[in-house]
C-alpha atoms as a PDB file:
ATOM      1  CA  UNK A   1      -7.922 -13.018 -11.060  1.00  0.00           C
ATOM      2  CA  UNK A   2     -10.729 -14.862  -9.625  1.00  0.00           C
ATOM      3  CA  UNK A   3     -13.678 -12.356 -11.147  1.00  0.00           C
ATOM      4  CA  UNK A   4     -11.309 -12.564 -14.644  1.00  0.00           C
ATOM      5  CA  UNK A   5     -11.615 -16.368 -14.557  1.00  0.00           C
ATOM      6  CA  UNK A   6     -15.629 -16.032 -14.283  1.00  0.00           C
ATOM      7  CA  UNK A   7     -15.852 -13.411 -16.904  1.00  0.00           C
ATOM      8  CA  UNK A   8     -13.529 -15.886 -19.124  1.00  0.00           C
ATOM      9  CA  UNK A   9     -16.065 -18.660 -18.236  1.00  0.00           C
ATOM     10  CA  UNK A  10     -19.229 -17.049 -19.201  1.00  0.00           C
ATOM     11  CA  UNK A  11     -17.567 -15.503 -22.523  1.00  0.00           C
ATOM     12  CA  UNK A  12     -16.960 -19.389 -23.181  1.00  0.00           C
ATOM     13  CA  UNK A  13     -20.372 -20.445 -22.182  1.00  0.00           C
ATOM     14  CA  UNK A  14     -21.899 -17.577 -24.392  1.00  0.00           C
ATOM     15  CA  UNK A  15     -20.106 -18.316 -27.116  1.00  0.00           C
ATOM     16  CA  UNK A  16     -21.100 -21.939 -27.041  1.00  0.00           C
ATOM     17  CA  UNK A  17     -24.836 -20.736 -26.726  1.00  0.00           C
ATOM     18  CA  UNK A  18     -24.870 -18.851 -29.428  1.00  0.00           C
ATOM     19  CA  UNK A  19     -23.555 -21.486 -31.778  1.00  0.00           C
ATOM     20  CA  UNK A  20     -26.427 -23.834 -30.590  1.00  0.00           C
ATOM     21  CA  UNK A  21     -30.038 -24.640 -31.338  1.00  0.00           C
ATOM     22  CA  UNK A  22     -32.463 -23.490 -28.973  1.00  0.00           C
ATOM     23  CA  UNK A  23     -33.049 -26.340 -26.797  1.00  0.00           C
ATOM     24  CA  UNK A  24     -35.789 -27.371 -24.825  1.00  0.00           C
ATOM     25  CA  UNK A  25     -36.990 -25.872 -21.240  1.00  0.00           C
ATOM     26  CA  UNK A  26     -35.183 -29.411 -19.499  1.00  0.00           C
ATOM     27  CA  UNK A  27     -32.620 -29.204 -21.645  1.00  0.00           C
ATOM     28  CA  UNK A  28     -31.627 -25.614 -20.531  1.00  0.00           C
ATOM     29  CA  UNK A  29     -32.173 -26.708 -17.203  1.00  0.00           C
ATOM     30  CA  UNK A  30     -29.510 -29.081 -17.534  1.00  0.00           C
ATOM     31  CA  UNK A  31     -26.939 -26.859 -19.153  1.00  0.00           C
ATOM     32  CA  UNK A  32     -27.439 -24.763 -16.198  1.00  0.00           C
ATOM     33  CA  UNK A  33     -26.816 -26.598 -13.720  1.00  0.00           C
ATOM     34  CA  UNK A  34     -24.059 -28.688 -15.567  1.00  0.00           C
ATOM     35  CA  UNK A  35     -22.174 -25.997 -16.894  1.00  0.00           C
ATOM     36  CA  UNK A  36     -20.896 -24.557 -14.181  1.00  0.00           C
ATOM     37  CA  UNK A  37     -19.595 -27.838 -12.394  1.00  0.00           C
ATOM     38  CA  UNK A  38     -17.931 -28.590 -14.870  1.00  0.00           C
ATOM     39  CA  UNK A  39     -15.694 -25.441 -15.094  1.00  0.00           C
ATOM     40  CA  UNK A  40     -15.680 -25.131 -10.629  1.00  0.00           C
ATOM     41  CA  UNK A  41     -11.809 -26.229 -11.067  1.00  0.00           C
ATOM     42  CA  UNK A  42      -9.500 -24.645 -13.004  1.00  0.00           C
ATOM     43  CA  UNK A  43      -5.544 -26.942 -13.042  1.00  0.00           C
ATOM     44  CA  UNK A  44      -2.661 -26.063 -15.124  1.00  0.00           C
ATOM     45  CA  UNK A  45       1.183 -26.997 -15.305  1.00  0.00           C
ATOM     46  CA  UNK A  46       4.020 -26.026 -17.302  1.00  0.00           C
ATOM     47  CA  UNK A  47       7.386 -27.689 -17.476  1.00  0.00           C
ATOM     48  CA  UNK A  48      10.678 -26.000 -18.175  1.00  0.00           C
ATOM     49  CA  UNK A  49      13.032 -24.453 -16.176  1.00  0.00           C
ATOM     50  CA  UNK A  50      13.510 -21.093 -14.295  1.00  0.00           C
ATOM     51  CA  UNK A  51      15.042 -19.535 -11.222  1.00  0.00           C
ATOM     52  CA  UNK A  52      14.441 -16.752  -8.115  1.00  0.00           C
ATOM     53  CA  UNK A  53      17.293 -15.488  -6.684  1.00  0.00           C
ATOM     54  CA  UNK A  54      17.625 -14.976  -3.009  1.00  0.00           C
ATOM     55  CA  UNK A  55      18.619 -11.712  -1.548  1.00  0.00           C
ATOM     56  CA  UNK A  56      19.374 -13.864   1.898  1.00  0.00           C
ATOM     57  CA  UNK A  57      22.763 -14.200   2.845  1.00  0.00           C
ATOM     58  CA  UNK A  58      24.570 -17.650   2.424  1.00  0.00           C
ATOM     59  CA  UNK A  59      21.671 -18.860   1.190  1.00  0.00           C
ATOM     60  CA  UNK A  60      21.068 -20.528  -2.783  1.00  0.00           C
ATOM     61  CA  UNK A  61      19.016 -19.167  -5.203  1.00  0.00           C
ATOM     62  CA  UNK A  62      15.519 -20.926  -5.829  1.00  0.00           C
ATOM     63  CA  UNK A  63      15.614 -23.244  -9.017  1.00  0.00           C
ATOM     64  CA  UNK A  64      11.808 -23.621 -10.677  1.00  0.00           C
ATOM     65  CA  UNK A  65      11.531 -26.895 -12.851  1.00  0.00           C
ATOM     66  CA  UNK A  66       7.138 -27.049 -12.705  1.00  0.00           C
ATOM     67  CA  UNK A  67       4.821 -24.322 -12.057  1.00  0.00           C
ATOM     68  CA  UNK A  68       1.470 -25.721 -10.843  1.00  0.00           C
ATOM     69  CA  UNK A  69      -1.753 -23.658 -11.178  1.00  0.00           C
ATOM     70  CA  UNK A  70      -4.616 -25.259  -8.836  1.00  0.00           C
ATOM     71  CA  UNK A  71      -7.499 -23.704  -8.123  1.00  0.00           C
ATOM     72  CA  UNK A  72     -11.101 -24.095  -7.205  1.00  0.00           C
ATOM     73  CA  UNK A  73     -14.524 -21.670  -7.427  1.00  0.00           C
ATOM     74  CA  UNK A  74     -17.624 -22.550  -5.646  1.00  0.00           C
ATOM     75  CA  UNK A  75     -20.766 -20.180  -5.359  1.00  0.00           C
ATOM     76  CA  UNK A  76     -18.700 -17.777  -2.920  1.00  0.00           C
ATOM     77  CA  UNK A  77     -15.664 -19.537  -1.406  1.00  0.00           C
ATOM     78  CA  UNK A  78     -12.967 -19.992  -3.515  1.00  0.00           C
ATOM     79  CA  UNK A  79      -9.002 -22.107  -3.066  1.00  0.00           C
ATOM     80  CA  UNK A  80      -6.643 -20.208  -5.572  1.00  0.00           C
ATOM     81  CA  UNK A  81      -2.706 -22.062  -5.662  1.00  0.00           C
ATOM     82  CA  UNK A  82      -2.880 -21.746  -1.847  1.00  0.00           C
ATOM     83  CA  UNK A  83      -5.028 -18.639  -0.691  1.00  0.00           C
ATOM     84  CA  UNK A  84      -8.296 -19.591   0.848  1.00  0.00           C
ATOM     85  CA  UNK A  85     -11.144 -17.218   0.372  1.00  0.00           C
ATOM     86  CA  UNK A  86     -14.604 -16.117   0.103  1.00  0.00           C
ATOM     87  CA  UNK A  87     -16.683 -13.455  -2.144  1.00  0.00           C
ATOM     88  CA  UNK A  88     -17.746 -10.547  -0.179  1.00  0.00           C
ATOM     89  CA  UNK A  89     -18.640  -8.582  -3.363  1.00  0.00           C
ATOM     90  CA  UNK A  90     -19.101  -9.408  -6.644  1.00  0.00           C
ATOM     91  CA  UNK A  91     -20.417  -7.159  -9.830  1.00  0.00           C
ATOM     92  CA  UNK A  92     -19.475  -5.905 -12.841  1.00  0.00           C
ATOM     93  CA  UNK A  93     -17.559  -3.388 -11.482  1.00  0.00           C
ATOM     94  CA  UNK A  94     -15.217  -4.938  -8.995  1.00  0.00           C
ATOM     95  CA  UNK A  95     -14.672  -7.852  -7.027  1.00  0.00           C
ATOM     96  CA  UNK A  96     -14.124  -7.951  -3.101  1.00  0.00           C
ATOM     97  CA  UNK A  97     -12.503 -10.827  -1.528  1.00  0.00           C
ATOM     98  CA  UNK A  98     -11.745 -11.746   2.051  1.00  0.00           C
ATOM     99  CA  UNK A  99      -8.776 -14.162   2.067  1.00  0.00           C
ATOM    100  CA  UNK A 100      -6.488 -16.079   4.461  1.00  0.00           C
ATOM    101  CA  UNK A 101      -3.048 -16.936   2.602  1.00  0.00           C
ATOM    102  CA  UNK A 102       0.693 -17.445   4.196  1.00  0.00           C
ATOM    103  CA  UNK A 103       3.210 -14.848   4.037  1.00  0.00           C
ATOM    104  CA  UNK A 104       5.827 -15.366   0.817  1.00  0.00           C
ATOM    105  CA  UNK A 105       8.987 -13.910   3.020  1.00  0.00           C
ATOM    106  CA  UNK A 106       9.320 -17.020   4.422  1.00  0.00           C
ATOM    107  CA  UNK A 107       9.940 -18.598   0.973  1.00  0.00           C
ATOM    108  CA  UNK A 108      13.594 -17.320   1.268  1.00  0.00           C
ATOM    109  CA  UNK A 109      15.077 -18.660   4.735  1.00  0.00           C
ATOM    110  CA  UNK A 110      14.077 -22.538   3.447  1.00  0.00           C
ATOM    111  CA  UNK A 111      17.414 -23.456   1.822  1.00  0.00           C
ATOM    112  CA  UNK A 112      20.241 -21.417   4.103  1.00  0.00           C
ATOM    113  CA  UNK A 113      24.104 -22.602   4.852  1.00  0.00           C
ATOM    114  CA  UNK A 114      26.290 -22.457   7.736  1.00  0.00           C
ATOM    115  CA  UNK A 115      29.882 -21.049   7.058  1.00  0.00           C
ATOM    116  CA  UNK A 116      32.944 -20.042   8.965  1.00  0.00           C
ATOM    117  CA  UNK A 117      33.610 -16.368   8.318  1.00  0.00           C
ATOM    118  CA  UNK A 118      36.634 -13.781   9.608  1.00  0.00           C
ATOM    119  CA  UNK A 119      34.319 -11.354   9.519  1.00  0.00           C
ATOM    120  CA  UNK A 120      30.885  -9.748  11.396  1.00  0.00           C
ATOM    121  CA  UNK A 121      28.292  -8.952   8.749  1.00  0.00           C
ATOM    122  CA  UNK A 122      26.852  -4.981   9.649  1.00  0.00           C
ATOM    123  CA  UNK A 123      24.097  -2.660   8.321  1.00  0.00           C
ATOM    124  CA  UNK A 124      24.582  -1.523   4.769  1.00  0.00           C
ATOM    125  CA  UNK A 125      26.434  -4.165   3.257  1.00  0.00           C
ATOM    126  CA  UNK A 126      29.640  -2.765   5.235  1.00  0.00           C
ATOM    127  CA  UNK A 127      31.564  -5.417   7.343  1.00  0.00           C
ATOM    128  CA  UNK A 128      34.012  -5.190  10.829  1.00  0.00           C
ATOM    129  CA  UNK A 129      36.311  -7.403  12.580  1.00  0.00           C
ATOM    130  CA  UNK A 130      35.039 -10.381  14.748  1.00  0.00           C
ATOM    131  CA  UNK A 131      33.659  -9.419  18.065  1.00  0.00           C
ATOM    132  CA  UNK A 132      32.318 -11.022  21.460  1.00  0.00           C
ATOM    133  CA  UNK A 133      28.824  -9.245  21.433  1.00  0.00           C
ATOM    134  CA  UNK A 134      29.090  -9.727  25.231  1.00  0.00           C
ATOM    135  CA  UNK A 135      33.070  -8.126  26.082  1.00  0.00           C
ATOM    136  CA  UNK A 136      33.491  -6.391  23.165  1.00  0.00           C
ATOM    137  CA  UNK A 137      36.424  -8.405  22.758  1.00  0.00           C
ATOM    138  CA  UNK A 138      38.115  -8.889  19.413  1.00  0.00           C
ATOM    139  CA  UNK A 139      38.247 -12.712  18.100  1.00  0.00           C
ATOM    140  CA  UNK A 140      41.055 -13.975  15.819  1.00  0.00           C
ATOM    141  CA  UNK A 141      39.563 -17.140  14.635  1.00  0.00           C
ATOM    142  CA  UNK A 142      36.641 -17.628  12.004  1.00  0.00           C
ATOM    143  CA  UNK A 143      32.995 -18.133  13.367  1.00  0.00           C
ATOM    144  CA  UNK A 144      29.995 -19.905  12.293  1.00  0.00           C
ATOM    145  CA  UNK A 145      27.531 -17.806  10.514  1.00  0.00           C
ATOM    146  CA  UNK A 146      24.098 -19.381   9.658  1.00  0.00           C
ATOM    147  CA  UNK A 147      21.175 -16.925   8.392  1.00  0.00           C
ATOM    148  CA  UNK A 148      18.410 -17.217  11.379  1.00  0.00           C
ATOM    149  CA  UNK A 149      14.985 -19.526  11.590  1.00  0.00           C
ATOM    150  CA  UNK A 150      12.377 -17.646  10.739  1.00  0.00           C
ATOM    151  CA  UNK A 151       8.470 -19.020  11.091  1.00  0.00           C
ATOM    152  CA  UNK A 152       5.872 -18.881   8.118  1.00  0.00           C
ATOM    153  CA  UNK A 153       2.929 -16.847   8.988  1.00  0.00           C
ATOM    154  CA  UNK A 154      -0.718 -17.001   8.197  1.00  0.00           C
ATOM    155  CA  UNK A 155      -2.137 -13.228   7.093  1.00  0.00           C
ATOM    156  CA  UNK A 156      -5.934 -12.415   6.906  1.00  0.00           C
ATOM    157  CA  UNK A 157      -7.172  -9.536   4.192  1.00  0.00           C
ATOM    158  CA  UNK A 158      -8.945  -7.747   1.581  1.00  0.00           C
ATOM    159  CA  UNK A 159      -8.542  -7.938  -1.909  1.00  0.00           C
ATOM    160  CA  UNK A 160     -10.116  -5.451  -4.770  1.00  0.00           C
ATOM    161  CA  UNK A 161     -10.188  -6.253  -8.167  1.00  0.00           C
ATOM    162  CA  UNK A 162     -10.920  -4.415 -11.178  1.00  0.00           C
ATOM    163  CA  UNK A 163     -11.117  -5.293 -14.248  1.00  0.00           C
ATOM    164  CA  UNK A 164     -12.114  -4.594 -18.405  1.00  0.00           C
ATOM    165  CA  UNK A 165     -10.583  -2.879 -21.611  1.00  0.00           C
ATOM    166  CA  UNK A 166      -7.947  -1.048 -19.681  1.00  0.00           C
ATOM    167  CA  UNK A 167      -6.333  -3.765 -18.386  1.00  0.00           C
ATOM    168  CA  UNK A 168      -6.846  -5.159 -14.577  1.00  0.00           C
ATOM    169  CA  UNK A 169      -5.579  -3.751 -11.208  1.00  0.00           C
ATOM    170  CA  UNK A 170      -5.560  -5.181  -7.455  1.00  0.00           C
ATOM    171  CA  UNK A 171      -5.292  -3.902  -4.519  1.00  0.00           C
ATOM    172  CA  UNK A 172      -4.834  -5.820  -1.125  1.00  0.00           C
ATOM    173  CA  UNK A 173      -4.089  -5.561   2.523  1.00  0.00           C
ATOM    174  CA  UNK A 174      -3.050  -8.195   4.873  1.00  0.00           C
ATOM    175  CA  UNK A 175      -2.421  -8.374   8.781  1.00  0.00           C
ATOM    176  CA  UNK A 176      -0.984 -11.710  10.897  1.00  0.00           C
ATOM    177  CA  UNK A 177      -3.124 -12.854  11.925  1.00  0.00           C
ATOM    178  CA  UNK A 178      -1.267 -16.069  13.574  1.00  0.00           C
ATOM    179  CA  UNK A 179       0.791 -13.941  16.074  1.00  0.00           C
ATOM    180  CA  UNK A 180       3.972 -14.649  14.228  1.00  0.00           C
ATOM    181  CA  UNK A 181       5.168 -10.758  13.111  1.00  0.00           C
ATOM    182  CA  UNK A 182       1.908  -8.838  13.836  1.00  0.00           C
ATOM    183  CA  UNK A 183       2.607  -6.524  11.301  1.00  0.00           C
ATOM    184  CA  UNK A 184       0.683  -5.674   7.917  1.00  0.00           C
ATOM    185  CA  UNK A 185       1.347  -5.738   3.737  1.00  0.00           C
ATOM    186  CA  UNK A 186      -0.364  -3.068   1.804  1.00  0.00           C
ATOM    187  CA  UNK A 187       0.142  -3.672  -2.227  1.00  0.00           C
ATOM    188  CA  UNK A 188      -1.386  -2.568  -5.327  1.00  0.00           C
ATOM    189  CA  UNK A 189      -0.583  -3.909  -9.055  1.00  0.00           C
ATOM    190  CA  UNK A 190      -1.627  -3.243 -12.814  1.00  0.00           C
ATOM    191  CA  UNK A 191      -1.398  -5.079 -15.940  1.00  0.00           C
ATOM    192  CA  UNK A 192      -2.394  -4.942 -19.633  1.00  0.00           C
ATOM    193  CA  UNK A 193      -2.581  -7.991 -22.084  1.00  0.00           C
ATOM    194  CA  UNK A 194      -1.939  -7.397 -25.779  1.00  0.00           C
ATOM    195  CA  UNK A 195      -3.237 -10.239 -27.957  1.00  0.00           C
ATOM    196  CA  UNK A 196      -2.690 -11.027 -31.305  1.00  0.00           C
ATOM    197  CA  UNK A 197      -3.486 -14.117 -32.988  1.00  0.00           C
ATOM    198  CA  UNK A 198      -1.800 -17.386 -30.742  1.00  0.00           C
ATOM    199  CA  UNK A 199       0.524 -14.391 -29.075  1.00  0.00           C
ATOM    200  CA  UNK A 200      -0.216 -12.572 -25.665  1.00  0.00           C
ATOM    201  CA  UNK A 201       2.240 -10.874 -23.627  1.00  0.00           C
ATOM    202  CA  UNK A 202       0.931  -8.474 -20.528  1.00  0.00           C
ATOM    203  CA  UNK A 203       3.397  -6.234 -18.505  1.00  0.00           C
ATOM    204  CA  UNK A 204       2.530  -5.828 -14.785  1.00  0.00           C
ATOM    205  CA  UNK A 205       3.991  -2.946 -12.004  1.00  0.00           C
ATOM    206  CA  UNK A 206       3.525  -2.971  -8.452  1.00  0.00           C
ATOM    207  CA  UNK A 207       4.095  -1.293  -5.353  1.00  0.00           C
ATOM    208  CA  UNK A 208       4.305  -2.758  -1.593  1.00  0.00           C
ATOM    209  CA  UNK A 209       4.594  -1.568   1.856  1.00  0.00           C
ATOM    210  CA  UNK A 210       5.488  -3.516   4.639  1.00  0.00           C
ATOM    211  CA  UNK A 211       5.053  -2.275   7.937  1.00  0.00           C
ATOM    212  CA  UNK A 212       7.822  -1.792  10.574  1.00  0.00           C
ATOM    213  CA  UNK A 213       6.856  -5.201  12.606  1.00  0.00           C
ATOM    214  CA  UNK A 214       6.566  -7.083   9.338  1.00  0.00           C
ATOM    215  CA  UNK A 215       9.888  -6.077   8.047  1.00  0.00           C
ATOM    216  CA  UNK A 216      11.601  -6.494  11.375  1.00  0.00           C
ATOM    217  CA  UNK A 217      10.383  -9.919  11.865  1.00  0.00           C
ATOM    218  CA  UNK A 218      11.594 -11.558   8.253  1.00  0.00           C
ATOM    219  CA  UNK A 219      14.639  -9.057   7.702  1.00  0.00           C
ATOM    220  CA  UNK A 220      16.300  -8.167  11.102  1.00  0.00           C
ATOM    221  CA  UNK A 221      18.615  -9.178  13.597  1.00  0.00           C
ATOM    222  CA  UNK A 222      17.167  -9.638  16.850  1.00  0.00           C
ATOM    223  CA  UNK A 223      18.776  -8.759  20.082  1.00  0.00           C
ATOM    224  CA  UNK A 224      18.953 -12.639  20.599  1.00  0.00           C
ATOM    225  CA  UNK A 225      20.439 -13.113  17.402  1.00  0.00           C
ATOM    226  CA  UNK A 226      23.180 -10.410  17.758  1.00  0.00           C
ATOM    227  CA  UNK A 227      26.518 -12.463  17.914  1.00  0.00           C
ATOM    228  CA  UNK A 228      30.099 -12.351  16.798  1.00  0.00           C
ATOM    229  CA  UNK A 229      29.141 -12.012  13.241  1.00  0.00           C
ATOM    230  CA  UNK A 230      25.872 -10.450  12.789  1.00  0.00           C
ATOM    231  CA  UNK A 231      24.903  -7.054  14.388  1.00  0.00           C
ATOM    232  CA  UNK A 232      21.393  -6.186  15.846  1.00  0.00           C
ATOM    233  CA  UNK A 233      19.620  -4.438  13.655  1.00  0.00           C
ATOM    234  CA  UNK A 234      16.031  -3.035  13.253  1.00  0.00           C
ATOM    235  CA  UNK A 235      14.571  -2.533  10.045  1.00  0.00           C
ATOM    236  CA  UNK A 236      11.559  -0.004   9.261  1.00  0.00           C
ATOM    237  CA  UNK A 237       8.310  -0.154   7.398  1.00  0.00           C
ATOM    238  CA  UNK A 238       8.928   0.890   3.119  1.00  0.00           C
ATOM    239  CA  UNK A 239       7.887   1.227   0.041  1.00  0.00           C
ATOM    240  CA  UNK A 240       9.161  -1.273  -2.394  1.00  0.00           C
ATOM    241  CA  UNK A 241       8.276  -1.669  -6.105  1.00  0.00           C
ATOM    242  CA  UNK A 242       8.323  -4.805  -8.548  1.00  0.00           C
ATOM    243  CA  UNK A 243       7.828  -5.057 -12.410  1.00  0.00           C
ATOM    244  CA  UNK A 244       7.490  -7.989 -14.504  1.00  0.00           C
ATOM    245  CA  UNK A 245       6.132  -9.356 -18.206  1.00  0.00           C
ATOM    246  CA  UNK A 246       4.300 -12.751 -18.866  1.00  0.00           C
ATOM    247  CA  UNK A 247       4.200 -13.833 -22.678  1.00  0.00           C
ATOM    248  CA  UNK A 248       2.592 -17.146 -24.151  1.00  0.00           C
ATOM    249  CA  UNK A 249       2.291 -18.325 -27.665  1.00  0.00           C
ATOM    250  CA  UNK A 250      -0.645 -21.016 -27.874  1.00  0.00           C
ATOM    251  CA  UNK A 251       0.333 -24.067 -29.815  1.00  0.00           C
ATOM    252  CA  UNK A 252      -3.112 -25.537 -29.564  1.00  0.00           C
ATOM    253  CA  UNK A 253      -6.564 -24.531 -27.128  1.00  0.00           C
ATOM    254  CA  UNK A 254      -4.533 -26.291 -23.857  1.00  0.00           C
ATOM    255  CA  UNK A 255      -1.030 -26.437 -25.005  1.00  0.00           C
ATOM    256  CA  UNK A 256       1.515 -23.170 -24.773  1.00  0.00           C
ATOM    257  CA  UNK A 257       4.987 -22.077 -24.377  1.00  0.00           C
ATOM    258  CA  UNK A 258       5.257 -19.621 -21.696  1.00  0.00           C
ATOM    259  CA  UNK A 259       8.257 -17.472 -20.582  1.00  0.00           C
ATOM    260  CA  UNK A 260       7.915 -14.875 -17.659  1.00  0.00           C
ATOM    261  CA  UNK A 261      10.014 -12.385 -16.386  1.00  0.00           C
ATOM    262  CA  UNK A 262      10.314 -10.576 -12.855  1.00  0.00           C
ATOM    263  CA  UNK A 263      12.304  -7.576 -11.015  1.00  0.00           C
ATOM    264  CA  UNK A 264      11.346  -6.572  -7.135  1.00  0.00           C
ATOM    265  CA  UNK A 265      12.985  -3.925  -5.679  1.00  0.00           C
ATOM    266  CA  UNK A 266      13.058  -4.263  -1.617  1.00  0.00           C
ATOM    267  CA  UNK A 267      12.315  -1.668   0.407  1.00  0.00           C
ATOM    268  CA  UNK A 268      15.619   0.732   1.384  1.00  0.00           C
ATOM    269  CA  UNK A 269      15.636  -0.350   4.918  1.00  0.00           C
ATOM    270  CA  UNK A 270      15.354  -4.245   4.780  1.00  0.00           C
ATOM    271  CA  UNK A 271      17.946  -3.669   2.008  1.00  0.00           C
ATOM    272  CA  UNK A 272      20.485  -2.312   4.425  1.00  0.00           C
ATOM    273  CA  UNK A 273      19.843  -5.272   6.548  1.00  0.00           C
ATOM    274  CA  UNK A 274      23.083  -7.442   7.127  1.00  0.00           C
ATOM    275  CA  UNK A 275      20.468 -10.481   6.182  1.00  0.00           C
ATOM    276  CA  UNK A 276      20.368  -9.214   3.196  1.00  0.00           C
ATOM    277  CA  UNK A 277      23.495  -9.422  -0.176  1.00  0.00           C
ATOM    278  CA  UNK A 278      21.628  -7.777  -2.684  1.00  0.00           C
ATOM    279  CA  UNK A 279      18.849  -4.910  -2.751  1.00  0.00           C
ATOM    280  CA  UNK A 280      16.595  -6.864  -5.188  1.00  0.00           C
ATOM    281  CA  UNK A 281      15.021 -10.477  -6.405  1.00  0.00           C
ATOM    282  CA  UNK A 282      15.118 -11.456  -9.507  1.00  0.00           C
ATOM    283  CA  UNK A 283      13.217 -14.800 -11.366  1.00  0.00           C
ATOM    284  CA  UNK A 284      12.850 -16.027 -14.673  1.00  0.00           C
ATOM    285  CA  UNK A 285      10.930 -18.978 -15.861  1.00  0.00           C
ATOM    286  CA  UNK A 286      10.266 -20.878 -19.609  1.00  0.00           C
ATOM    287  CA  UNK A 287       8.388 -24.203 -20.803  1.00  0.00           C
ATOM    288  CA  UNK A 288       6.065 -26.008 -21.758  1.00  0.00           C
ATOM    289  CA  UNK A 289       2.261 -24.988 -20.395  1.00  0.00           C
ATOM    290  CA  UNK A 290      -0.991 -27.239 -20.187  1.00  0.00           C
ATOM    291  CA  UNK A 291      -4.336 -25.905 -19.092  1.00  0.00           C
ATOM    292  CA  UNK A 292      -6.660 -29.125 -18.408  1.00  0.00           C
END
């Protein structure tokens, strides 16, 4: 995204160039140096309303009323809606990134319930009767049940993107590197925008892998956590897929109604988790967009 946004920027400043009169040797001097300031940040919002669901049990799905798009490009380091980063390579080709940014798992263990249940939640969606973890012993009153804490963590990775008439594809890999799961993402998306006239609308697929101690971390039930009504349970690394479509119609240069559309598919094992209600996350999201 970041080498699309330059490419975008010196279309723009071409096209403005070649609508111009030649201007003098200080005048060009000042374009070029002005220019680019003036473009450095790049801040958007759009209004409406949308949702995410939450594949965490006894927790609420997560409502979207503003999407905010904040981002800043210097000479090599860049801030882009909350990873940090700096160019390692940069050509016509491709674009090679080093970037710190927080893990998104997190994102679903922020709005969580406690409830009394008559039941112990168990791999595969199946359930059992209430036990003492400790005796084995059978329990005949409801227990608590509250989905377990689980801390954000900051990852540290590459990023590869290509881009041109074929659409744009990205590759990354991240590792903890704040000691909170020590494990590592692998991921890898396409897309393709079709434009005509005010209308654009560009599909995207994607694949993910999360490694055993990533998964484990977010998605299982430790041996401290293994209790009357949630069984230990280990999750491994897998593949896991997403697809989505993003479609705006411009109402003027900065103005737009946007609606977007997502489907993620979680890996097999963390899907078996007893964390976990459904085998997916879905979102959805439409309004009002300015670019400023």
């Amino acid at each position: 995204m970041k080498n699309l946004l330059k490419i975008a920027l010196l279309g723009l400043m071409a096209a403005n160039a070649s609508g111009q009169a030649p201007a003098t040797d200080a005048g060009a001097e000042t374009n070029a140096l002005e220019l680019p300031e003036e473009r450095r940040w790049r801040l958007g919002a759009a209004l409406g309303y949308g949702e995410r669901s939450n594949p965490l049990i006894q927790s609420d799905d997560i409502p979207v009323v503003i999407d905010l798009d904040i981002a800043w490009f210097g000479e090599r380091w860049f801030f882009d809606n909350g990873d940090l980063g700096v160019s390692l390579v940069d050509n016509r080709l491709f674009t090679t990134n080093l970037v710190a940014r927080v893990n998104s798992d997190r994102t679903f263990f922020g709005k969580t319930n406690t409830r009394l249940v008559s039941v112990r939640m168990m791999a595969g969606g199946a359930t059992g009767a209430l036990a003492d973890p400790a005796t084995g012993e059978t329990l005949q009153t409801p227990q608590p049940l509250k989905p377990p804490k689980r801390d954000y963590a900051v990852e540290l990775g590459l990023e590869t993107l290509f881009g041109g008439e074929w659409g744009q594809a990205t590759f990354r890999a991240f590792h903890d590197a704040s000691g909170t799961h020590d494990g590592y993402e692998i991921s890898a998306d396409y897309s393709y925008r079709f434009t005509r006239g005010r209308f654009s609308v560009a599909p995207m697929v994607g694949v993910t892998w999360k490694s055993s101690d990533l998964s484990n971390y977010y998605w299982g039930v430790h041996r401290d956590e293994d209790s009357a009504t949630l069984q230990f349970y280990e999750p491994r690394g897998g593949l896991g897929w997403e697809t989505g479509v993003r479609a705006s119609y411009f109402l003027s240069k900065s103005v737009r109604f946007a609606v977007s559309a997502n489907y993620e598919r979680l890996q097999h094992s963390v899907a078996q988790s007893p964390l976990v209600v459904r085998d997916h996350v879905s979102g959805y999201f439409a309004g009002l967009g300015w670019q400023f």
